[in-house]
C-alpha atoms as a PDB file:
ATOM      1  CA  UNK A   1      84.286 115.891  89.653  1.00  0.00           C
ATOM      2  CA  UNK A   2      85.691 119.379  90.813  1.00  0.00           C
ATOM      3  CA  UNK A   3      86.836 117.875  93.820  1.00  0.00           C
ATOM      4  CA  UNK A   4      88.785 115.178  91.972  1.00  0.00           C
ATOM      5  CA  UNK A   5      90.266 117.693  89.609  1.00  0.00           C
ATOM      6  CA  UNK A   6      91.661 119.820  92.575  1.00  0.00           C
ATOM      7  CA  UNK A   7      92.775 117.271  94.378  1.00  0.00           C
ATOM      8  CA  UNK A   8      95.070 116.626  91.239  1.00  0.00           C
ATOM      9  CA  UNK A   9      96.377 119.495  90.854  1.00  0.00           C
ATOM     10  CA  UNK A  10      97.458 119.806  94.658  1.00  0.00           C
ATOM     11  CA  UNK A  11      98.970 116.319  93.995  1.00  0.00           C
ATOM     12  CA  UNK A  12     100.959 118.018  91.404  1.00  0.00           C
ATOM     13  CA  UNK A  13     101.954 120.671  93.468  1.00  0.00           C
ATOM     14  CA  UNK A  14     102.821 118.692  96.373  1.00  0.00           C
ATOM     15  CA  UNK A  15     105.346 116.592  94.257  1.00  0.00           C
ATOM     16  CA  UNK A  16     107.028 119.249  92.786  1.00  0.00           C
ATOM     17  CA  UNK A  17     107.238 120.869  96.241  1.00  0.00           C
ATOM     18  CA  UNK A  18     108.958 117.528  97.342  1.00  0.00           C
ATOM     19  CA  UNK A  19     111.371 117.447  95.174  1.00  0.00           C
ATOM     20  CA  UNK A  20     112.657 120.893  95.955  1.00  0.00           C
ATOM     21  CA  UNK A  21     112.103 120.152  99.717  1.00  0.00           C
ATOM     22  CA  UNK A  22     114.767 117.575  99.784  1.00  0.00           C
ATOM     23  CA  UNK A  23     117.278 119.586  98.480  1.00  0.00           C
ATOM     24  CA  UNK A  24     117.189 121.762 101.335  1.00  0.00           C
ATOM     25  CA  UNK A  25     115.993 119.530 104.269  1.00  0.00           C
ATOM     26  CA  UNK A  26     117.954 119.502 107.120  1.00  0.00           C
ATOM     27  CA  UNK A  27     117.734 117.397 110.082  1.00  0.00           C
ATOM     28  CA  UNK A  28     119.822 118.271 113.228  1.00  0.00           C
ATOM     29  CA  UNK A  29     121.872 120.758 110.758  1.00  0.00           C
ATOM     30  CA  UNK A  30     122.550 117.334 108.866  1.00  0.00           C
ATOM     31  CA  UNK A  31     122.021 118.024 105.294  1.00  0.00           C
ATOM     32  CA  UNK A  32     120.115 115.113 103.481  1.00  0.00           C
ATOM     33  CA  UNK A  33     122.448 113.598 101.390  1.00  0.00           C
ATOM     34  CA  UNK A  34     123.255 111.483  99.384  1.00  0.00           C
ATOM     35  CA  UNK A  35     120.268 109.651  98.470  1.00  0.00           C
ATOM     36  CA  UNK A  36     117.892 112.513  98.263  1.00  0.00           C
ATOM     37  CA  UNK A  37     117.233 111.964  94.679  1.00  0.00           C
ATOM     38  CA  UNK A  38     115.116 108.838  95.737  1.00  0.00           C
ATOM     39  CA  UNK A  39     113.700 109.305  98.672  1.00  0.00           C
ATOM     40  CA  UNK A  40     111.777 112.367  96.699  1.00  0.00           C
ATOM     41  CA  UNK A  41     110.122 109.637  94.381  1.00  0.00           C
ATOM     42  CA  UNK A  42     108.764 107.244  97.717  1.00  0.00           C
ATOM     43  CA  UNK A  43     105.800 108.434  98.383  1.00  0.00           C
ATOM     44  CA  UNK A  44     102.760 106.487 100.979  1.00  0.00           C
ATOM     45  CA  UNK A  45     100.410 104.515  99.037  1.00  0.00           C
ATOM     46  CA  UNK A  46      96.718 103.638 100.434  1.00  0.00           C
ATOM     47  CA  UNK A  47      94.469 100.915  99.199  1.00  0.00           C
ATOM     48  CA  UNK A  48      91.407  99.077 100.279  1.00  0.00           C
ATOM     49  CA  UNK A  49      93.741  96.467 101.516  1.00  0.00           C
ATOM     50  CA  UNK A  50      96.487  98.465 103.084  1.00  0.00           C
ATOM     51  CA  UNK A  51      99.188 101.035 103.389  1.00  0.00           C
ATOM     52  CA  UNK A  52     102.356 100.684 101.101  1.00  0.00           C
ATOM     53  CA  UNK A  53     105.427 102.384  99.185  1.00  0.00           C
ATOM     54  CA  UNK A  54     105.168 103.824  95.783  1.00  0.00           C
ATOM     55  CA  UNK A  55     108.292 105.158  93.692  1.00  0.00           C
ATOM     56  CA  UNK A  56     108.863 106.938  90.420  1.00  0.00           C
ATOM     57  CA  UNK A  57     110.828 105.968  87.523  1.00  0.00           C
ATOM     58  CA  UNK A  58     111.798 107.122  84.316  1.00  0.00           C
ATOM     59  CA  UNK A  59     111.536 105.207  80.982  1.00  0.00           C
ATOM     60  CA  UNK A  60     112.219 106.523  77.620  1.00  0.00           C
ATOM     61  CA  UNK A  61     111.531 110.057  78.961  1.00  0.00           C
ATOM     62  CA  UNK A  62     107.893 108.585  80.600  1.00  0.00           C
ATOM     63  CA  UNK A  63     106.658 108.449  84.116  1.00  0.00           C
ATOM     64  CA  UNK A  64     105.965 105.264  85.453  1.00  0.00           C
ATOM     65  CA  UNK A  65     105.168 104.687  89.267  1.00  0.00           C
ATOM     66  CA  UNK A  66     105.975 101.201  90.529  1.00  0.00           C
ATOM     67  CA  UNK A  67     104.768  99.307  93.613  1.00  0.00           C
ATOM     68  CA  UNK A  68     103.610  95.833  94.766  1.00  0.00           C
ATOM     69  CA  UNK A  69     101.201  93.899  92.966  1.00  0.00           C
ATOM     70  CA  UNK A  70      99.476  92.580  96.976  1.00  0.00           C
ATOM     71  CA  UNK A  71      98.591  96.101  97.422  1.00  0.00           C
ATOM     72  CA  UNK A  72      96.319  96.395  94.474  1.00  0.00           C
ATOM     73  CA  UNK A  73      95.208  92.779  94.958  1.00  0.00           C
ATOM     74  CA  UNK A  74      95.514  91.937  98.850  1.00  0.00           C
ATOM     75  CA  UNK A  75      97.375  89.031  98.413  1.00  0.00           C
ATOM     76  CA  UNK A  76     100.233  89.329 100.527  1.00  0.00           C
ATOM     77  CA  UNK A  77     101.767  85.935 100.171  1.00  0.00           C
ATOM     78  CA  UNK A  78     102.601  83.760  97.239  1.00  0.00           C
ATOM     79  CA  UNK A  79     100.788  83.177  94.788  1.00  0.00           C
ATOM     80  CA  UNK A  80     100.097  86.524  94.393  1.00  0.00           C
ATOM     81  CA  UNK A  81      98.003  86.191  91.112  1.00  0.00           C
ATOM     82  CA  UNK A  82      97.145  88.599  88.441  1.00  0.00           C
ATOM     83  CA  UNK A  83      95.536  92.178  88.679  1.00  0.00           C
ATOM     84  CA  UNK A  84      91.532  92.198  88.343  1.00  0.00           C
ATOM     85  CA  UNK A  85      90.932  95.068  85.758  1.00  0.00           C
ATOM     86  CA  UNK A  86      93.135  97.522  83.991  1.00  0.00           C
ATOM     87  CA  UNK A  87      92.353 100.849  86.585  1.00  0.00           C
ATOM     88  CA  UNK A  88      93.456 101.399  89.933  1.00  0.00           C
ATOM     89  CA  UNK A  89      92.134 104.429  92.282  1.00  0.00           C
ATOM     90  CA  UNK A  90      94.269 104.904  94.883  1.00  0.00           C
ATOM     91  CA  UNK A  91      95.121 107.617  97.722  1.00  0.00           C
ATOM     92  CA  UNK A  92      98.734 108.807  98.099  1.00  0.00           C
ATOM     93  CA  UNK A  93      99.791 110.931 101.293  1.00  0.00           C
ATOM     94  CA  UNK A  94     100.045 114.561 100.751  1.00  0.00           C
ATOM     95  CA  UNK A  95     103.777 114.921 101.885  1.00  0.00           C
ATOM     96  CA  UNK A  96     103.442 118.873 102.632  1.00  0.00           C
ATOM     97  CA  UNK A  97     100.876 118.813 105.964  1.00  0.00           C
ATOM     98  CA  UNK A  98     101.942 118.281 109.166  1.00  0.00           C
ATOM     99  CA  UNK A  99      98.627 116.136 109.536  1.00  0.00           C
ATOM    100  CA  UNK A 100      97.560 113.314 107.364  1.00  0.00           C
ATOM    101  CA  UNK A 101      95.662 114.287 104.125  1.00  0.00           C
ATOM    102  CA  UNK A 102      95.220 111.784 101.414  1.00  0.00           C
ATOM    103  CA  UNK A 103      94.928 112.969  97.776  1.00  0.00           C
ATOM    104  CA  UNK A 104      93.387 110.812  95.055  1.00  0.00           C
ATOM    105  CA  UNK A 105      94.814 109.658  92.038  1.00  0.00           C
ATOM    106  CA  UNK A 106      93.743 107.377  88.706  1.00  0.00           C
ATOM    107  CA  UNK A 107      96.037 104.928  87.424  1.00  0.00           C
ATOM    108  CA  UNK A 108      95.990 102.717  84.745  1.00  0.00           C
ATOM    109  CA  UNK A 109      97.556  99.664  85.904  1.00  0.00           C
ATOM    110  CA  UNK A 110     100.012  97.052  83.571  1.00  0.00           C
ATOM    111  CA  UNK A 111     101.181  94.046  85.371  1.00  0.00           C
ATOM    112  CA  UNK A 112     103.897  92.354  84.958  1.00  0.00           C
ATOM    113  CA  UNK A 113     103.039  88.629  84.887  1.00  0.00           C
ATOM    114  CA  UNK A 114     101.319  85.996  87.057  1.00  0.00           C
ATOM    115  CA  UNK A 115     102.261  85.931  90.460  1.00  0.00           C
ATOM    116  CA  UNK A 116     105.077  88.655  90.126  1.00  0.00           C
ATOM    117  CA  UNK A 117     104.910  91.176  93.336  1.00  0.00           C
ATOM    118  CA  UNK A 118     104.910  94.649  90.658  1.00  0.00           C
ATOM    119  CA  UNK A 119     102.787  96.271  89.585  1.00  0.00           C
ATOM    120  CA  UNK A 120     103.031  99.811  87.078  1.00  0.00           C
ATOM    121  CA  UNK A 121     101.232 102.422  87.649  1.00  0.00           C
ATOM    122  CA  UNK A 122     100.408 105.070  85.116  1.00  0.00           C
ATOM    123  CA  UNK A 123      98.977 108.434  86.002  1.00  0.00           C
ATOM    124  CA  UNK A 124      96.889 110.505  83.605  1.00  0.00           C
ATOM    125  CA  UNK A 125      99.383 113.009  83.703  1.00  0.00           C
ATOM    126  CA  UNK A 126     103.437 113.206  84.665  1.00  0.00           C
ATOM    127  CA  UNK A 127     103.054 113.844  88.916  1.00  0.00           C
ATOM    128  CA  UNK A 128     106.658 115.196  88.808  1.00  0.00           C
ATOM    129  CA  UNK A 129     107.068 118.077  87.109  1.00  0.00           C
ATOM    130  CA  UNK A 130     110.668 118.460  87.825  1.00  0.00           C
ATOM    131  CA  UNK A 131     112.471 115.497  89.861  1.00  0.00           C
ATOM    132  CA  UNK A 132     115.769 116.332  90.440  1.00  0.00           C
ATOM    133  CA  UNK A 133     117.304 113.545  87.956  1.00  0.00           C
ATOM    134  CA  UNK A 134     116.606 110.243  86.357  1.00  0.00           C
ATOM    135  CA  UNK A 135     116.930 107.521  88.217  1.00  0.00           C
ATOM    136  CA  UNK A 136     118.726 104.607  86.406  1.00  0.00           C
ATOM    137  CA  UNK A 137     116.767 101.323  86.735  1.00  0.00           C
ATOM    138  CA  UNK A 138     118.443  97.564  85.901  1.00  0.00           C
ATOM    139  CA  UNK A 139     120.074  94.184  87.364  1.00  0.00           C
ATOM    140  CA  UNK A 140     123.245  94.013  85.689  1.00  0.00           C
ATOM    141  CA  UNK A 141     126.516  93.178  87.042  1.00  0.00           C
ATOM    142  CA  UNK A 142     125.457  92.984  90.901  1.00  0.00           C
ATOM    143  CA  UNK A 143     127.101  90.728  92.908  1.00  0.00           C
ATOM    144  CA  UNK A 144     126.495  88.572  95.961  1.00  0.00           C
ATOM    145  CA  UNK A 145     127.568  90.713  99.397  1.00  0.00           C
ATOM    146  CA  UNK A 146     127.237  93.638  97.653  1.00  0.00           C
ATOM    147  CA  UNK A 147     125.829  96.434 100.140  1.00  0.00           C
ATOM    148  CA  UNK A 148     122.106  98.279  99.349  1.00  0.00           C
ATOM    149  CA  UNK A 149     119.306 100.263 100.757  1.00  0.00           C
ATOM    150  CA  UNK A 150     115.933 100.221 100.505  1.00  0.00           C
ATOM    151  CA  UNK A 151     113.453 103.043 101.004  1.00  0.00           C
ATOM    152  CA  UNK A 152     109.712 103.301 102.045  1.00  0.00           C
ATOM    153  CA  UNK A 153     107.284 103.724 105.397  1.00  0.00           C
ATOM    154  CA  UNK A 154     106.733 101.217 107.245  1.00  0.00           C
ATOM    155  CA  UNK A 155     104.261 100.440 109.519  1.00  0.00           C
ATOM    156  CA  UNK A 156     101.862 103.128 107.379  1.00  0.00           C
ATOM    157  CA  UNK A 157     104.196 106.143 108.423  1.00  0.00           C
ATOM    158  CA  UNK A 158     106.498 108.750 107.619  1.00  0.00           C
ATOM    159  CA  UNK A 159     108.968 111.198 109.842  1.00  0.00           C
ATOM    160  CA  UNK A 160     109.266 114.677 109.258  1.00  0.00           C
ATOM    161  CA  UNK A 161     111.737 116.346 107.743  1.00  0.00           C
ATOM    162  CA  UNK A 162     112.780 120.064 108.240  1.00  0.00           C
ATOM    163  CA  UNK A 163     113.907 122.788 105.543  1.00  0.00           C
ATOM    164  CA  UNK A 164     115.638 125.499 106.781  1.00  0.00           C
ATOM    165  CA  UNK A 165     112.896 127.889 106.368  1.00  0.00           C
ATOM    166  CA  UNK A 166     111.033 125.675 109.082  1.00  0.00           C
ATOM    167  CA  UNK A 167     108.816 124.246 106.857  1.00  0.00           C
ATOM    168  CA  UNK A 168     108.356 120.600 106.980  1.00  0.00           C
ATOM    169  CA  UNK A 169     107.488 117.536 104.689  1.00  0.00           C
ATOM    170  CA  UNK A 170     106.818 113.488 105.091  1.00  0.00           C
ATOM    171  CA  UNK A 171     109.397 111.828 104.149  1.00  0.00           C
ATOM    172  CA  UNK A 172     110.260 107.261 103.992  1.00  0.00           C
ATOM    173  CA  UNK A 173     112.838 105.858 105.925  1.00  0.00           C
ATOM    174  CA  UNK A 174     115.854 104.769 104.593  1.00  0.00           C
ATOM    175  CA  UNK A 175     117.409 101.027 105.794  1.00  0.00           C
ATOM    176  CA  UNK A 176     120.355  98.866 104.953  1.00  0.00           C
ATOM    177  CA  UNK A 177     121.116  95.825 103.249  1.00  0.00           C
ATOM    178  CA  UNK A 178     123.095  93.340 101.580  1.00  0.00           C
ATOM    179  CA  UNK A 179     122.345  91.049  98.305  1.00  0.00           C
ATOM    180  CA  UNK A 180     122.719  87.493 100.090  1.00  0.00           C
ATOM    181  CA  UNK A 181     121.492  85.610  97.137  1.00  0.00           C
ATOM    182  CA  UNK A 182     119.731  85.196  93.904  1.00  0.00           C
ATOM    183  CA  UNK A 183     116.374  83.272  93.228  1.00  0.00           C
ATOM    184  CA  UNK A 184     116.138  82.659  89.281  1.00  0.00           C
ATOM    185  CA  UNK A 185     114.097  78.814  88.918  1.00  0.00           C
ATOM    186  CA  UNK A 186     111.083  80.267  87.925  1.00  0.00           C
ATOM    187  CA  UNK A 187     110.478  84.103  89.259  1.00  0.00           C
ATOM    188  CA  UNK A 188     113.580  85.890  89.401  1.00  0.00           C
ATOM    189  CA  UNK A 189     114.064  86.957  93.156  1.00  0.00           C
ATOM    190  CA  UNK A 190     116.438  88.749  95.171  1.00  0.00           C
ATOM    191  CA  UNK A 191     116.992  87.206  98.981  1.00  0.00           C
ATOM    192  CA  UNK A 192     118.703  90.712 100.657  1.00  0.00           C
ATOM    193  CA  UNK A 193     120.114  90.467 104.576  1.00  0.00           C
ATOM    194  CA  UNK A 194     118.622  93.053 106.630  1.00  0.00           C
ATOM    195  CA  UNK A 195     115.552  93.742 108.371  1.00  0.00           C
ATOM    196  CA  UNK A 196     112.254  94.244 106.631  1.00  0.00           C
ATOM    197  CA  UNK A 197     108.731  95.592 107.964  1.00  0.00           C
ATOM    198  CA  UNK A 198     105.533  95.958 107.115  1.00  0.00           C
ATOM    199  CA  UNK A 199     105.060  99.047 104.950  1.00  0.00           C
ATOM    200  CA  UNK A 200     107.975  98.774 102.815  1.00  0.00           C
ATOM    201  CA  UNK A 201     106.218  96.457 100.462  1.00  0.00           C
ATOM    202  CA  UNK A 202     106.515  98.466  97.144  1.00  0.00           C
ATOM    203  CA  UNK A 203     109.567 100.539  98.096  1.00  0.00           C
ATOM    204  CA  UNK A 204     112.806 100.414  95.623  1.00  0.00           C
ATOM    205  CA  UNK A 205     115.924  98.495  96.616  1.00  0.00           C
ATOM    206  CA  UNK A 206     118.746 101.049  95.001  1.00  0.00           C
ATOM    207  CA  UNK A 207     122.450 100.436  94.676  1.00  0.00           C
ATOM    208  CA  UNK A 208     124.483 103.664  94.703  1.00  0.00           C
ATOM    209  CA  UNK A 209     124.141 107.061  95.379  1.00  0.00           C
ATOM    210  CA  UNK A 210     123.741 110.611  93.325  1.00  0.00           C
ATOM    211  CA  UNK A 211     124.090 110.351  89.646  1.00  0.00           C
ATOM    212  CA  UNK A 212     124.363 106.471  90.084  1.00  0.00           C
ATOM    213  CA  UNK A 213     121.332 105.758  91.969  1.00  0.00           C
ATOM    214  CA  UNK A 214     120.229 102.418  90.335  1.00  0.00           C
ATOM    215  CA  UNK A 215     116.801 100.687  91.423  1.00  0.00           C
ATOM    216  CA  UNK A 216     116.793  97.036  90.971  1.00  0.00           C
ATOM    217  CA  UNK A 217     114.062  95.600  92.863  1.00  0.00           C
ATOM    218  CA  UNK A 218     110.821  95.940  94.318  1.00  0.00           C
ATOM    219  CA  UNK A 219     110.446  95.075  97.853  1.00  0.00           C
ATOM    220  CA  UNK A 220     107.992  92.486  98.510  1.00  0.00           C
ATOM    221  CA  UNK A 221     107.990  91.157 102.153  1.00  0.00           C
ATOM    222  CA  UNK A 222     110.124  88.735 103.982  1.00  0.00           C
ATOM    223  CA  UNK A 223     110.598  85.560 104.824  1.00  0.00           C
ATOM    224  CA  UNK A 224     109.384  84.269 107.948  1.00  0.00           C
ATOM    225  CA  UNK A 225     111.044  81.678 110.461  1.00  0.00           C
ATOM    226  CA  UNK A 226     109.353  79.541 114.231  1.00  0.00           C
ATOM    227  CA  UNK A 227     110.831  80.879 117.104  1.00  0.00           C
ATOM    228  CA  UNK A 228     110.098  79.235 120.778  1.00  0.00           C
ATOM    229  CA  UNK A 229     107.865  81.093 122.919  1.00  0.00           C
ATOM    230  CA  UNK A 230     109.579  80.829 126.130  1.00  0.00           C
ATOM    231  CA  UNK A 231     106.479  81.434 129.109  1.00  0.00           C
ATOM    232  CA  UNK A 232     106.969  84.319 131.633  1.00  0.00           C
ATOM    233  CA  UNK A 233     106.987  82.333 134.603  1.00  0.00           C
ATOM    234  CA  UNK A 234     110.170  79.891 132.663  1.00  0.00           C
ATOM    235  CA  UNK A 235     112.828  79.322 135.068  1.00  0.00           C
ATOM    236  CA  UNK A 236     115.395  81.248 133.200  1.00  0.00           C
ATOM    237  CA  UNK A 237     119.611  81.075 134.427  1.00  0.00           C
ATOM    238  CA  UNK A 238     122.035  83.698 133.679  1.00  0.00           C
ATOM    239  CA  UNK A 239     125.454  82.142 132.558  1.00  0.00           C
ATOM    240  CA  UNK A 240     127.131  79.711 135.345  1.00  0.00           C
ATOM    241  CA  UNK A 241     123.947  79.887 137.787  1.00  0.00           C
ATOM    242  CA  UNK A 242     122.941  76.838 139.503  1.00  0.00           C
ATOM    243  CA  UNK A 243     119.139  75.665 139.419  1.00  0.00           C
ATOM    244  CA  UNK A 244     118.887  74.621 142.915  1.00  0.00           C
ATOM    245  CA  UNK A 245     115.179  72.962 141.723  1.00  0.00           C
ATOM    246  CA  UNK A 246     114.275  70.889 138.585  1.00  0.00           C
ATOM    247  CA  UNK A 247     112.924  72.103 135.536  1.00  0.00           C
ATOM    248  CA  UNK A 248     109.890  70.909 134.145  1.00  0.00           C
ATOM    249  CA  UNK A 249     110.325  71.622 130.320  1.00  0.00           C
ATOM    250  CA  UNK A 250     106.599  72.597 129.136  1.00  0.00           C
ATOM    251  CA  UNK A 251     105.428  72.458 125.857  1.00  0.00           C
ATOM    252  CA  UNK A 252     106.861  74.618 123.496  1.00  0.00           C
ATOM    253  CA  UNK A 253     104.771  77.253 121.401  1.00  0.00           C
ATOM    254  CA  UNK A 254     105.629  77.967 118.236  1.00  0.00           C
ATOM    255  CA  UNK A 255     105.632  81.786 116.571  1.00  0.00           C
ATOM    256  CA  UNK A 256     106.607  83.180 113.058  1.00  0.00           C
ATOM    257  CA  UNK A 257     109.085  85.552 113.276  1.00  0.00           C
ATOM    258  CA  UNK A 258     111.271  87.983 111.003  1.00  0.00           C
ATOM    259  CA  UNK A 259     113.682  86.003 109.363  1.00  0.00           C
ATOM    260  CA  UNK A 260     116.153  88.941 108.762  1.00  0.00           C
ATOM    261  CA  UNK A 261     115.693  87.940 104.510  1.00  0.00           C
ATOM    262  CA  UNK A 262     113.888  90.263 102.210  1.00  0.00           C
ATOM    263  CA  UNK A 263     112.702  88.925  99.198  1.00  0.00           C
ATOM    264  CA  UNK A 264     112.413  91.148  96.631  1.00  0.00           C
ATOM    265  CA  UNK A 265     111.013  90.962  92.679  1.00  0.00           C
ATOM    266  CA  UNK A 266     113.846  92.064  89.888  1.00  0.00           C
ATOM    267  CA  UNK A 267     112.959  95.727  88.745  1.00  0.00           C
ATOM    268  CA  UNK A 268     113.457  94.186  84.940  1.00  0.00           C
ATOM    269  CA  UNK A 269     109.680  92.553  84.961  1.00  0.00           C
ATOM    270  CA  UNK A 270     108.786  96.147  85.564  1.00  0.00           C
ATOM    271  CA  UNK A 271     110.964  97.501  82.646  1.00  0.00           C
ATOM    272  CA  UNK A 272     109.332  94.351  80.448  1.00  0.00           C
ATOM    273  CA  UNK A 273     105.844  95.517  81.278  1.00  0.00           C
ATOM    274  CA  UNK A 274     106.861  98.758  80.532  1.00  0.00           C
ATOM    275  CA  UNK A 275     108.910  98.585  77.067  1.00  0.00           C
ATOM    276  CA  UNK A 276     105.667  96.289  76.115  1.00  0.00           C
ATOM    277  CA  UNK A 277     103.389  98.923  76.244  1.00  0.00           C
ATOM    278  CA  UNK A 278     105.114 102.690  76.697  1.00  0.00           C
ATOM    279  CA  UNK A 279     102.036 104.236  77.700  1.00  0.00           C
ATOM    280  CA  UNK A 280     103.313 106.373  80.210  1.00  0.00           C
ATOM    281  CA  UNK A 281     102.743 110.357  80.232  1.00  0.00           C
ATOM    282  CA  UNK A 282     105.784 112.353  79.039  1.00  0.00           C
ATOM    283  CA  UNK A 283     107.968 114.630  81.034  1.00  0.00           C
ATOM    284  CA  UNK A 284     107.944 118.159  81.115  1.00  0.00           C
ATOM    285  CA  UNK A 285     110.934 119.756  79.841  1.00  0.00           C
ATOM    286  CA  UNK A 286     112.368 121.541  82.189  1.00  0.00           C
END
């Protein structure tokens, strides 16, 4: 029990370090700007089934942390189901060490709804002591084409970050996108162009930058598309070449393959969960 309880507080620490971190970081004498605000609430998320992408938000002056429901659950194609209890432990990546170091944390866990990708997370106490502003959360009046970015670590990794002091910090990768179309007959969804991988699931989708930062959904994967597998020994022509020798089609193979969509779950089922039952610790004044 003293181990958990220390392990807390240098959670605690480590989050508040963050957030002053990414005010300074520098990379090639590039200050981080300007979506520093968020990427200082996307933190690594381990469970039994997986790495992921956790963020912070702000409700009513409460800390919520959001992710996706097939972490928690392992199901990481529809239907993704309900949550089995009401208590999650999980292991976040302490974003201060140069080496990997994975502090525990308790949450209490409030799902959304059947076979929605979110799930709320609730810590004990508020992790961020003092993020650097609120970060607004909603749907309305986004339109199709409209250009976003979604944060998180994929493949289970970070890349470090440098303040001008020389210390250093884990931070997610940032990656573009566009809202292609929306997916309201039964779950609403979001269908974003851009490319997706494994380890953003969890991570926000935000609109905007500084003050206007606006998260407005939850990444959940993406969809998936056959592609040939073309053999190595194929008799493959550059443009105009003559094949002096018949080809002898083979039969073709068939692999899945990254459809360039994202789908991604609409932020309000979060907000829903939330308003329903506002359970979330208060922040600190600062």
């Amino acid at each position: 029990m003293m181990y958990h309880v220390s392990m807390r507080k240098a959670l605690k620490y480590l989050l508040c370090f963050i957030a002053l971190f990414a005010q300074e970081a520098v990379v090639s004498s590039e200050t981080i700007l300007p979506l520093a605000n968020i990427t200082t609430r996307v933190l690594m998320i381990q469970s039994q089934y997986g790495r992921g992408s956790v963020f912070s938000i702000d409700i009513d002056g409460r800390e919520y942390w959001i992710t996706a429901k097939h972490i928690l659950n392992g199901r990481e194609s529809p239907p993704y189901g309900t949550i089995t209890g009401n208590t999650a432990s999980l292991r976040i990546l302490n974003p201060g060490l140069s080496g990997q170091q994975w502090l525990s944390e308790d949450f209490k866990v409030l799902d959304p709804g059947k076979d929605i990708d979110i799930a709320v997370l609730v810590p004990s106490h508020a992790l961020l002591s003092h993020p650097m502003q609120t970060i607004l959360a909603g749907s309305d009046n986004i339109n199709l084409g409209q250009e976003c970015d979604f944060i998180g670590y994929p493949y289970g990794g970070g890349w470090r970050a440098t303040m001008s002091d020389g210390t250093s910090g884990w931070m997610p990768f940032v990656k573009r996108c566009s809202i292609s179309a929306l997916i309201s007959e039964g779950n609403k969804i979001w269908v974003l162009d851009g490319i997706n991988n494994v380890g953003f699931s969890g991570g926000p989708v935000i609109l905007g930058s500084g003050p206007q930062q606006t998260v407005f959904a939850v990444i959940s994967g993406y969809h998936q598309e056959p592609a040939d597998v073309i053999p190595a020994d194929s008799n493959v022509l550059a443009p105009n070449q003559v094949n002096v020798e018949p080809v002898v089609p083979s039969p073709k193979q068939k692999v899945n393959v990254n459809s360039g969509f994202i789908l991604a779950f609409d932020i309000s089922y979060a907000i829903n969960a939330i308003r329903k039952e506002p359970i979330g610790p208060l922040r600190a004044s600062k």
